[in-house]
C-alpha atoms as a PDB file:
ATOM      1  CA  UNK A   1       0.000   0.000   0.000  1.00  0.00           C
ATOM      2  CA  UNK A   2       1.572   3.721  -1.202  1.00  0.00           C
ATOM      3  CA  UNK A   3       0.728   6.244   0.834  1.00  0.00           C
ATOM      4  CA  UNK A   4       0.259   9.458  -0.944  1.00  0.00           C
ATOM      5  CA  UNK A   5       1.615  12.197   0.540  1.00  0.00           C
ATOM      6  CA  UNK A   6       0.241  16.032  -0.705  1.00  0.00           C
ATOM      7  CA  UNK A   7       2.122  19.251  -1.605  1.00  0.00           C
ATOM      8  CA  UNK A   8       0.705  20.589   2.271  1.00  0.00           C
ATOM      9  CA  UNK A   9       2.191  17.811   3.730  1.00  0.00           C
ATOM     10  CA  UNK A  10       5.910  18.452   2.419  1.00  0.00           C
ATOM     11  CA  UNK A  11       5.675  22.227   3.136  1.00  0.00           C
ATOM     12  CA  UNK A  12       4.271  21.195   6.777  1.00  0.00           C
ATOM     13  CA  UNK A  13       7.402  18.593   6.973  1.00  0.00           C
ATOM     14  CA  UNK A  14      10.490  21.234   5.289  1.00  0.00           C
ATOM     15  CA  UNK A  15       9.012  23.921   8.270  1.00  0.00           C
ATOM     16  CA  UNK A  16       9.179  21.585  10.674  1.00  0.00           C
ATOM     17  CA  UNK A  17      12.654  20.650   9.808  1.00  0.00           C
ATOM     18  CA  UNK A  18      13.661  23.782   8.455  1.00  0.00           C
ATOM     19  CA  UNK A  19      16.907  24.087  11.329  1.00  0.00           C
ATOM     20  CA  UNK A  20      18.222  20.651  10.462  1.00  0.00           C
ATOM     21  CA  UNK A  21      18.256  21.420   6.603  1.00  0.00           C
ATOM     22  CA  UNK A  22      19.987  24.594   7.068  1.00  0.00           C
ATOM     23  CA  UNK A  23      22.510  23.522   9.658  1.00  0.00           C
ATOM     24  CA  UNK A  24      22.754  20.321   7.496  1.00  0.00           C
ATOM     25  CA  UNK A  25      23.423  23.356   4.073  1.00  0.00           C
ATOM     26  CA  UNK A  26      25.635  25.153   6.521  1.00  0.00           C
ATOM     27  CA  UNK A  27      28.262  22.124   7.187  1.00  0.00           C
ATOM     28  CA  UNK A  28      28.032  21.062   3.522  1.00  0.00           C
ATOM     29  CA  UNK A  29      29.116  24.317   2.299  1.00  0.00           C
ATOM     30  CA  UNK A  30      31.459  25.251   5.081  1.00  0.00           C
ATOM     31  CA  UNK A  31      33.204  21.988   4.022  1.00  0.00           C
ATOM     32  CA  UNK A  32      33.375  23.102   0.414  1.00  0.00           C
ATOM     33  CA  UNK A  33      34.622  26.339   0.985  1.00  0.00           C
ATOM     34  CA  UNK A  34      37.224  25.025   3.548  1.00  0.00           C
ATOM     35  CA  UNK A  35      38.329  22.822   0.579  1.00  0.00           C
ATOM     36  CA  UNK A  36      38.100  25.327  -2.283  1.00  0.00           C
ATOM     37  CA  UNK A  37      39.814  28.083  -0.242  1.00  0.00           C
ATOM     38  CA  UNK A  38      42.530  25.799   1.904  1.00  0.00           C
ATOM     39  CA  UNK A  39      43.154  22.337   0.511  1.00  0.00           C
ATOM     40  CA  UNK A  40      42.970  22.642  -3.504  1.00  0.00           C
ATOM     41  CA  UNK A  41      45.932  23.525  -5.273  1.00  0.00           C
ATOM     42  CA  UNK A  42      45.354  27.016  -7.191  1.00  0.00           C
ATOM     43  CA  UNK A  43      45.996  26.926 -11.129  1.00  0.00           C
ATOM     44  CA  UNK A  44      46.284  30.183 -13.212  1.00  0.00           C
ATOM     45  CA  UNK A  45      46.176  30.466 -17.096  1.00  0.00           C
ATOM     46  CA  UNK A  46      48.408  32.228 -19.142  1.00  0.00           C
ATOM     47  CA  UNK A  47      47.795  33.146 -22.965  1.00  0.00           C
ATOM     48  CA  UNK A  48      49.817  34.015 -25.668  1.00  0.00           C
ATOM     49  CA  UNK A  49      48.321  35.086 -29.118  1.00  0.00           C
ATOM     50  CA  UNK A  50      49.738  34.328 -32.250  1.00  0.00           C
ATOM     51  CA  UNK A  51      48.722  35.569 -35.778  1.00  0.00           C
ATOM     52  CA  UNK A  52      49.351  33.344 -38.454  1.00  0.00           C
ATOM     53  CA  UNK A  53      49.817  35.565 -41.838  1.00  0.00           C
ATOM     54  CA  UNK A  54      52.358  36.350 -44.618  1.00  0.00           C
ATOM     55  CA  UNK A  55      54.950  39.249 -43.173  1.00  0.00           C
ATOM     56  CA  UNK A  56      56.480  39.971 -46.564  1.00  0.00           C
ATOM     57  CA  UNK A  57      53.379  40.478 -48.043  1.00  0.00           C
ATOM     58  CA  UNK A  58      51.930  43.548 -48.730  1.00  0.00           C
ATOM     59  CA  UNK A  59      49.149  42.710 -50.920  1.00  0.00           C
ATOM     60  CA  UNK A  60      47.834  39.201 -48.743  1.00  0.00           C
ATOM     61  CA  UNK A  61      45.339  37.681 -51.214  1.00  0.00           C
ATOM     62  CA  UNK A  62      42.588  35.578 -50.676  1.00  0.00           C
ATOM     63  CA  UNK A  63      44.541  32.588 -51.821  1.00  0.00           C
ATOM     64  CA  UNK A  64      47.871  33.174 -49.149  1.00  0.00           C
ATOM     65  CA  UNK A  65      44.751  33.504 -46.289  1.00  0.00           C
ATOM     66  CA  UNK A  66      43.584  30.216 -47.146  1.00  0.00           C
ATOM     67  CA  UNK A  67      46.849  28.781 -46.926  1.00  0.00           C
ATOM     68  CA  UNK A  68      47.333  30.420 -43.801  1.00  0.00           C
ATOM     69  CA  UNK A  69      43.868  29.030 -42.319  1.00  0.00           C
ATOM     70  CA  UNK A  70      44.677  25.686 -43.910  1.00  0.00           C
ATOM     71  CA  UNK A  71      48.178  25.569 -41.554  1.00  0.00           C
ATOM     72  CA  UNK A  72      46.561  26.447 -38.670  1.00  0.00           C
ATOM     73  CA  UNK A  73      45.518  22.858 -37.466  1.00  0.00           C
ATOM     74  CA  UNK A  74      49.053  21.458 -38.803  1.00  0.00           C
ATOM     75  CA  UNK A  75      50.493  24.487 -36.046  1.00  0.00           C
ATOM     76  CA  UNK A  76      48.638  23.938 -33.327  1.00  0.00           C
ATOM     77  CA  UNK A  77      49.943  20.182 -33.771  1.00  0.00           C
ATOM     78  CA  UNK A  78      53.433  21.419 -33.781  1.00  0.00           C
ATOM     79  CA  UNK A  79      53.161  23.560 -30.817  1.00  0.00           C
ATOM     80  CA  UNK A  80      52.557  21.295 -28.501  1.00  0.00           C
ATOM     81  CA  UNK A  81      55.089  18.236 -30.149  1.00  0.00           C
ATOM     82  CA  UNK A  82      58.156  17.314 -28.654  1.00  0.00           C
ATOM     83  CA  UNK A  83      60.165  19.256 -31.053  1.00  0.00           C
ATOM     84  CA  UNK A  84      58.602  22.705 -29.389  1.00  0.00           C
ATOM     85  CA  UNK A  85      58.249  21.688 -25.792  1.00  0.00           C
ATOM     86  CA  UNK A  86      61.880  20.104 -25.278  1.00  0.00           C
ATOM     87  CA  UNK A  87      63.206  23.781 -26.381  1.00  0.00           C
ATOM     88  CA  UNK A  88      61.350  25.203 -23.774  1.00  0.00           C
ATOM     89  CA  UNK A  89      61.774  22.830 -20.969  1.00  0.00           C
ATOM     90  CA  UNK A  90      65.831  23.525 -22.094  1.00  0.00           C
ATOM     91  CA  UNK A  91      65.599  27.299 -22.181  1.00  0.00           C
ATOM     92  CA  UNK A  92      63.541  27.315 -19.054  1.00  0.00           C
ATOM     93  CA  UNK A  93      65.385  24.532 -17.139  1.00  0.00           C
ATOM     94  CA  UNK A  94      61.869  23.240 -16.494  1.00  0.00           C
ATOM     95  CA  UNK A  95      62.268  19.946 -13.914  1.00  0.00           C
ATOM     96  CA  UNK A  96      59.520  18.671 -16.163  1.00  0.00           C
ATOM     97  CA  UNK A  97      59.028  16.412 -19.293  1.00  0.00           C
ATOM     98  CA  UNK A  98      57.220  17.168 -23.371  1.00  0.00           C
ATOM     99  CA  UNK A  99      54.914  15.110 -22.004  1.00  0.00           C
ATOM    100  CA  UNK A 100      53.970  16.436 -19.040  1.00  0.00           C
ATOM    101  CA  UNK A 101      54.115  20.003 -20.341  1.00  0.00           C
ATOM    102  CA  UNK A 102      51.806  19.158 -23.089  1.00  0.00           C
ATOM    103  CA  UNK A 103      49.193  18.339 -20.524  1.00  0.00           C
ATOM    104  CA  UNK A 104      49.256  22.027 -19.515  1.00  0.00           C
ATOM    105  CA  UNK A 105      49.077  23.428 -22.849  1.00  0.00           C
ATOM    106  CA  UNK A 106      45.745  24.187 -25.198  1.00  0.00           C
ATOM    107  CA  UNK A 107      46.144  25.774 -28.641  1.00  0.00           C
ATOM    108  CA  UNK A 108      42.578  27.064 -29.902  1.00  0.00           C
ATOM    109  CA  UNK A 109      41.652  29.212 -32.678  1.00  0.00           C
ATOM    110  CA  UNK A 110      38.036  30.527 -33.512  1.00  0.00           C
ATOM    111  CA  UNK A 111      36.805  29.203 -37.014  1.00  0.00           C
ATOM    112  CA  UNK A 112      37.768  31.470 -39.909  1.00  0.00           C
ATOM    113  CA  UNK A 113      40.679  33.290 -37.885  1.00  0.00           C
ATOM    114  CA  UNK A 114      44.377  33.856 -38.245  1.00  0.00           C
ATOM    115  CA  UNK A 115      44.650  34.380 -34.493  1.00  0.00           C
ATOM    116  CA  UNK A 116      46.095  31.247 -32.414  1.00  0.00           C
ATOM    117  CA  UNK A 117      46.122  31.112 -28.932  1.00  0.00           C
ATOM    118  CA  UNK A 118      48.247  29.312 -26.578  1.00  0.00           C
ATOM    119  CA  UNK A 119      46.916  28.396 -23.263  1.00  0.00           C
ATOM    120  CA  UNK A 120      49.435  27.150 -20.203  1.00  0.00           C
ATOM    121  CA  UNK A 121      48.245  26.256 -17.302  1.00  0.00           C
ATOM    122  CA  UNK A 122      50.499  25.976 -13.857  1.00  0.00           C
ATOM    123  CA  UNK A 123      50.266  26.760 -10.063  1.00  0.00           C
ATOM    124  CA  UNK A 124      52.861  29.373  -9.952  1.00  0.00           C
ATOM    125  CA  UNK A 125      51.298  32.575 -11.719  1.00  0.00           C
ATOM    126  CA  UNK A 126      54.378  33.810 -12.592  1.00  0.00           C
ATOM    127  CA  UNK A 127      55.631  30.600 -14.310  1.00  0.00           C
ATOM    128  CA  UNK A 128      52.198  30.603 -16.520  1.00  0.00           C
ATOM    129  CA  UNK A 129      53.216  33.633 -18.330  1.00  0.00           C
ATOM    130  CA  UNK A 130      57.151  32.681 -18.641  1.00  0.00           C
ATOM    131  CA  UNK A 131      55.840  29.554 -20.229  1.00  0.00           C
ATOM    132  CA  UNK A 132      53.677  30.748 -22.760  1.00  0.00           C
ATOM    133  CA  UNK A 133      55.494  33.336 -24.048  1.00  0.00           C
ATOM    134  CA  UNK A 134      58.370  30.970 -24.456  1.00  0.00           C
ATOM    135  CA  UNK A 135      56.611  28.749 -26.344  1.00  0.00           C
ATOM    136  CA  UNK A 136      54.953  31.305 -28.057  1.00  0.00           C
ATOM    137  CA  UNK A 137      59.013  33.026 -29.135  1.00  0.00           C
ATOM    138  CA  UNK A 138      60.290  28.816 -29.972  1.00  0.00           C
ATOM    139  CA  UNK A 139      57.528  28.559 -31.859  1.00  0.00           C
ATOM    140  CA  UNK A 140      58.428  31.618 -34.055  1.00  0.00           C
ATOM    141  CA  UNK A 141      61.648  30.248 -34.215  1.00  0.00           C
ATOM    142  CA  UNK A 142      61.339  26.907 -35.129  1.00  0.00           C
ATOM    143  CA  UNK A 143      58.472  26.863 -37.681  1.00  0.00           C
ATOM    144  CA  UNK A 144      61.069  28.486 -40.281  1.00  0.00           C
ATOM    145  CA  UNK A 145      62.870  25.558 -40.276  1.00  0.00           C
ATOM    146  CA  UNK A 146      60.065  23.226 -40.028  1.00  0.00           C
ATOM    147  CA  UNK A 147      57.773  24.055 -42.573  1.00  0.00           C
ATOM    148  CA  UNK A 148      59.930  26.290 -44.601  1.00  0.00           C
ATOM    149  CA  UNK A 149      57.647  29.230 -44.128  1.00  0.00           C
ATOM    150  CA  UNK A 150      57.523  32.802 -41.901  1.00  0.00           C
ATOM    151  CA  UNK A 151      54.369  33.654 -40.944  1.00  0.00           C
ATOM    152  CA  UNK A 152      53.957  34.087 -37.362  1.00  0.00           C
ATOM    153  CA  UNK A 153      53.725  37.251 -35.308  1.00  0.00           C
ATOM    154  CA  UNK A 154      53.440  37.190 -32.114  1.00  0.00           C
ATOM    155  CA  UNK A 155      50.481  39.188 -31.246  1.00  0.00           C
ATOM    156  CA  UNK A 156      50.276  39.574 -27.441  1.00  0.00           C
ATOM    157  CA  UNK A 157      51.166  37.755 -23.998  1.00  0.00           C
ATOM    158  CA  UNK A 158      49.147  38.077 -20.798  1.00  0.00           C
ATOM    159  CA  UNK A 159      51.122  40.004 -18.097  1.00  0.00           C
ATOM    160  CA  UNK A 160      49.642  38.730 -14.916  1.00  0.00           C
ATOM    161  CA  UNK A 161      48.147  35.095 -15.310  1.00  0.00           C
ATOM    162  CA  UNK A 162      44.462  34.266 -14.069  1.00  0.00           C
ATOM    163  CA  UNK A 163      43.570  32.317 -11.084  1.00  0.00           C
ATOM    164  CA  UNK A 164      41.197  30.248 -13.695  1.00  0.00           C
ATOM    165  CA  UNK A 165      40.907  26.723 -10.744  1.00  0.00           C
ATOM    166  CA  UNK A 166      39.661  26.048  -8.338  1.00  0.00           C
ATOM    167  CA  UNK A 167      36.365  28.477  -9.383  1.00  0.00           C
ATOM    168  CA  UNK A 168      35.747  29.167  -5.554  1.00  0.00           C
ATOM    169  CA  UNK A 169      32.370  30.899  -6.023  1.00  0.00           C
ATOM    170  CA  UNK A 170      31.156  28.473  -8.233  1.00  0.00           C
ATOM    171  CA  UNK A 171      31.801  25.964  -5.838  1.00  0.00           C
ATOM    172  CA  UNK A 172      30.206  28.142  -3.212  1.00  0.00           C
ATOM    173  CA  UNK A 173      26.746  28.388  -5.000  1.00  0.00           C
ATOM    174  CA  UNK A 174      26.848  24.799  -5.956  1.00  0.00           C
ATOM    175  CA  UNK A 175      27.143  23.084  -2.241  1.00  0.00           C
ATOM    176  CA  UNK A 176      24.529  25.732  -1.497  1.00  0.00           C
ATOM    177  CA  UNK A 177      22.064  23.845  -3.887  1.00  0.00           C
ATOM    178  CA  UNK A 178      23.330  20.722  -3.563  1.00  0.00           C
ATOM    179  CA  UNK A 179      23.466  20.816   0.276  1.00  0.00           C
ATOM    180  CA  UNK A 180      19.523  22.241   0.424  1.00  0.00           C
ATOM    181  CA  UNK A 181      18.401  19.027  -1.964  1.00  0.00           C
ATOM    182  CA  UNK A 182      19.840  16.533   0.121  1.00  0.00           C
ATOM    183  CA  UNK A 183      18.820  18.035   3.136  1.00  0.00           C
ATOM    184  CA  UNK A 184      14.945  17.809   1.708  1.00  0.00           C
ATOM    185  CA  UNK A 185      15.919  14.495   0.925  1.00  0.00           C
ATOM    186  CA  UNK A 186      17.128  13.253   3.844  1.00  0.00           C
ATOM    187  CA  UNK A 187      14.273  14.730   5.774  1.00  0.00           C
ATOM    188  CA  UNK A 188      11.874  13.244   3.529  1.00  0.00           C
ATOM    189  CA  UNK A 189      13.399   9.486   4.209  1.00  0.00           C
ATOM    190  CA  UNK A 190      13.582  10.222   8.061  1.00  0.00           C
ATOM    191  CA  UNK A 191       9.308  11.297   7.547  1.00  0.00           C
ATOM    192  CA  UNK A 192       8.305   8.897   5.940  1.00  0.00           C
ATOM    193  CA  UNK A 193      10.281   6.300   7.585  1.00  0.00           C
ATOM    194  CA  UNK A 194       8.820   7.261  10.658  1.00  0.00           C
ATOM    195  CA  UNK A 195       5.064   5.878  11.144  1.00  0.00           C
ATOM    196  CA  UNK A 196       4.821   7.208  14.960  1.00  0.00           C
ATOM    197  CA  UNK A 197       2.010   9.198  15.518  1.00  0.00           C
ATOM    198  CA  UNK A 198       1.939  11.866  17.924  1.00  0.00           C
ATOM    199  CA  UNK A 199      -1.105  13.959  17.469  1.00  0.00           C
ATOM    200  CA  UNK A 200      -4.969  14.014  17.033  1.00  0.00           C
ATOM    201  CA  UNK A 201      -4.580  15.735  14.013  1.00  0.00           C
ATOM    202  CA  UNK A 202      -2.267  12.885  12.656  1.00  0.00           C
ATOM    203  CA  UNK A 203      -4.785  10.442  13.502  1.00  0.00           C
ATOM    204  CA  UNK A 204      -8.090  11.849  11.819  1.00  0.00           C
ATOM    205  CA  UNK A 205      -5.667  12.074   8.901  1.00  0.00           C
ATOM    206  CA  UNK A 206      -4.790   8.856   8.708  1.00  0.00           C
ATOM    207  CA  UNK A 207      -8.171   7.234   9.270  1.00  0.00           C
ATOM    208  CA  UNK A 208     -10.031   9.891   8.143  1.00  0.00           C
ATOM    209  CA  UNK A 209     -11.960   9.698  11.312  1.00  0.00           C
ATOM    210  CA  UNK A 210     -12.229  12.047  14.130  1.00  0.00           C
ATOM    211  CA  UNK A 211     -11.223  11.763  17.446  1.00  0.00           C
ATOM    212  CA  UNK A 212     -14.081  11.132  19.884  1.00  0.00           C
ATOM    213  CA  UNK A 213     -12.180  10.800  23.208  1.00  0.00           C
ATOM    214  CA  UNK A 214      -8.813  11.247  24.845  1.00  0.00           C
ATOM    215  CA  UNK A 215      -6.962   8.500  27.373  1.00  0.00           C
ATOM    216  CA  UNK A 216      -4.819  10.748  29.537  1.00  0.00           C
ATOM    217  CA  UNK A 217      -1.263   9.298  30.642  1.00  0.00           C
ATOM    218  CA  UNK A 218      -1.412   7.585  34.169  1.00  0.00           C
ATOM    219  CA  UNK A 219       0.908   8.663  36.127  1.00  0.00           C
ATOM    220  CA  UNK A 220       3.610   6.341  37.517  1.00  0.00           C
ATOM    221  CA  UNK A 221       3.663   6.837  40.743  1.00  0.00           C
ATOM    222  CA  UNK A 222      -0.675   6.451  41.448  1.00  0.00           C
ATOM    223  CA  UNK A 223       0.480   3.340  39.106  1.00  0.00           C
ATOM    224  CA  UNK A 224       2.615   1.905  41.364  1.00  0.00           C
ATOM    225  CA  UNK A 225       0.837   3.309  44.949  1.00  0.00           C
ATOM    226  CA  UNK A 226      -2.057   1.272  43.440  1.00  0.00           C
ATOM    227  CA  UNK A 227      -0.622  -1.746  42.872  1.00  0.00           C
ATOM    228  CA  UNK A 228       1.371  -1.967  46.309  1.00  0.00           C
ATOM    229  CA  UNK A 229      -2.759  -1.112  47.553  1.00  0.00           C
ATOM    230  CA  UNK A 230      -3.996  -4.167  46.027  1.00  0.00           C
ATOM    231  CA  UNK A 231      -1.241  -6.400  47.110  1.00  0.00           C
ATOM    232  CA  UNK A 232      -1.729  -5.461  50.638  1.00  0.00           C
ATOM    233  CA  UNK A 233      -5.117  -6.503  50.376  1.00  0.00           C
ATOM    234  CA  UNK A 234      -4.645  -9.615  49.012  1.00  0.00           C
ATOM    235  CA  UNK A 235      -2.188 -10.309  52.270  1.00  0.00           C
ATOM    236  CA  UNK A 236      -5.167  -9.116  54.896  1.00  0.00           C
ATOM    237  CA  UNK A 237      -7.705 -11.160  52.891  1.00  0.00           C
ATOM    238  CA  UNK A 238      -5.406 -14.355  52.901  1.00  0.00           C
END
């Protein structure tokens, strides 16, 4: 047998356990916020742009920009190879490997665009931007030699890197929600788990009768004066 229970009934159960479901919020994002502000390991983000284009020519047709677009997934393939990332691990005497360095590197372009950007990723702030502007300069170096051509300017490197993990505020508003929805939930299990019932009111409602009479509580001690009555009767009558 389900028991249905009505949209009066859950507003009648969240007020009566509104200070457990905020107290219960309250830990769940005091524990997020300890961890986001105290225990997680910051990470900033560094960019360096890149434009990909002819410098010799004055007159840049629409053929030359569609070779340019055309390289632009073949570079951002190069940037992050071996070949690039061992340079700068050397000039930077990185205690790191081309591997490991090409986990904290993105290379992104919007469609139709000459612009590249670099993305590096590290906990030091400072060591962001030293990173991807020297990839950024071995690039421009290197892809003479590579591919035979010179087309790369570097546009632009970020100064001061951004704190981009952990996103504390984010977290913040997210343990909020979260920590109200399993507080409801948790309150509705312990309700509806518990078939006690306390009042008049809960018993018309659940038999959809009404109460006709009330048994007050005996108290213990007539309970017991009257049963130490009775036995001493029982002696004088033996």
């Amino acid at each position: 047998m389900t028991e249905e229970i009505s949209v009066q009934d859950i507003v009648k159960i969240l007020r009566k356990r509104w200070l457990f479901m905020m107290l219960l919020t309250l830990f769940i994002t005091g524990s997020v916020a300890c961890i986001s502000f105290f225990i997680l390991t910051p990470i900033y983000e560094a960019e360096a742009q890149l434009l990909v284009n002819q410098k010799n020519d004055d007159n840049p047709s629409l053929q030359h920009i569609d070779t340019d677009l055309q390289l632009i997934n073949t570079y951002s393939v190069i940037i992050k190879s071996p070949a690039i990332l061992s340079r700068v691990i050397e000039q930077l005497a990185l205690q790191t490997t081309p591997e490991r360095l090409m986990t904290q590197l993105a290379v992104v372009s919007a469609n139709n665009s000459q612009v590249v950007t670099i993305q590096v990723e590290d906990k030091q702030a400072s060591q962001a931007v030293v990173i991807a502007q020297t990839v950024a300069e071995v690039f421009q170096q290197e892809i003479p030699k590579l591919m035979y051509v010179d087309n790369i300017t570097i546009l632009s490197v970020t100064k001061e890197a951004m704190l981009v993990k952990p996103q504390k505020i984010l977290n913040i508003a997210v343990a909020i929600v979260a920590g109200l929805m399993v507080a409801a939930m948790l309150v509705y299990f312990l309700e509806t788990r518990n078939q006690t019932v306390r009042t008049e009111q809960e018993i018309e409602a659940l038999l959809a009768l009404p109460v006709i009479g009330i048994v007050s509580q005996i108290d213990k001690r007539w309970y017991k004066k009257g049963r130490s009555l009775s036995f001493k009767t029982k002696r004088k009558g033996h």
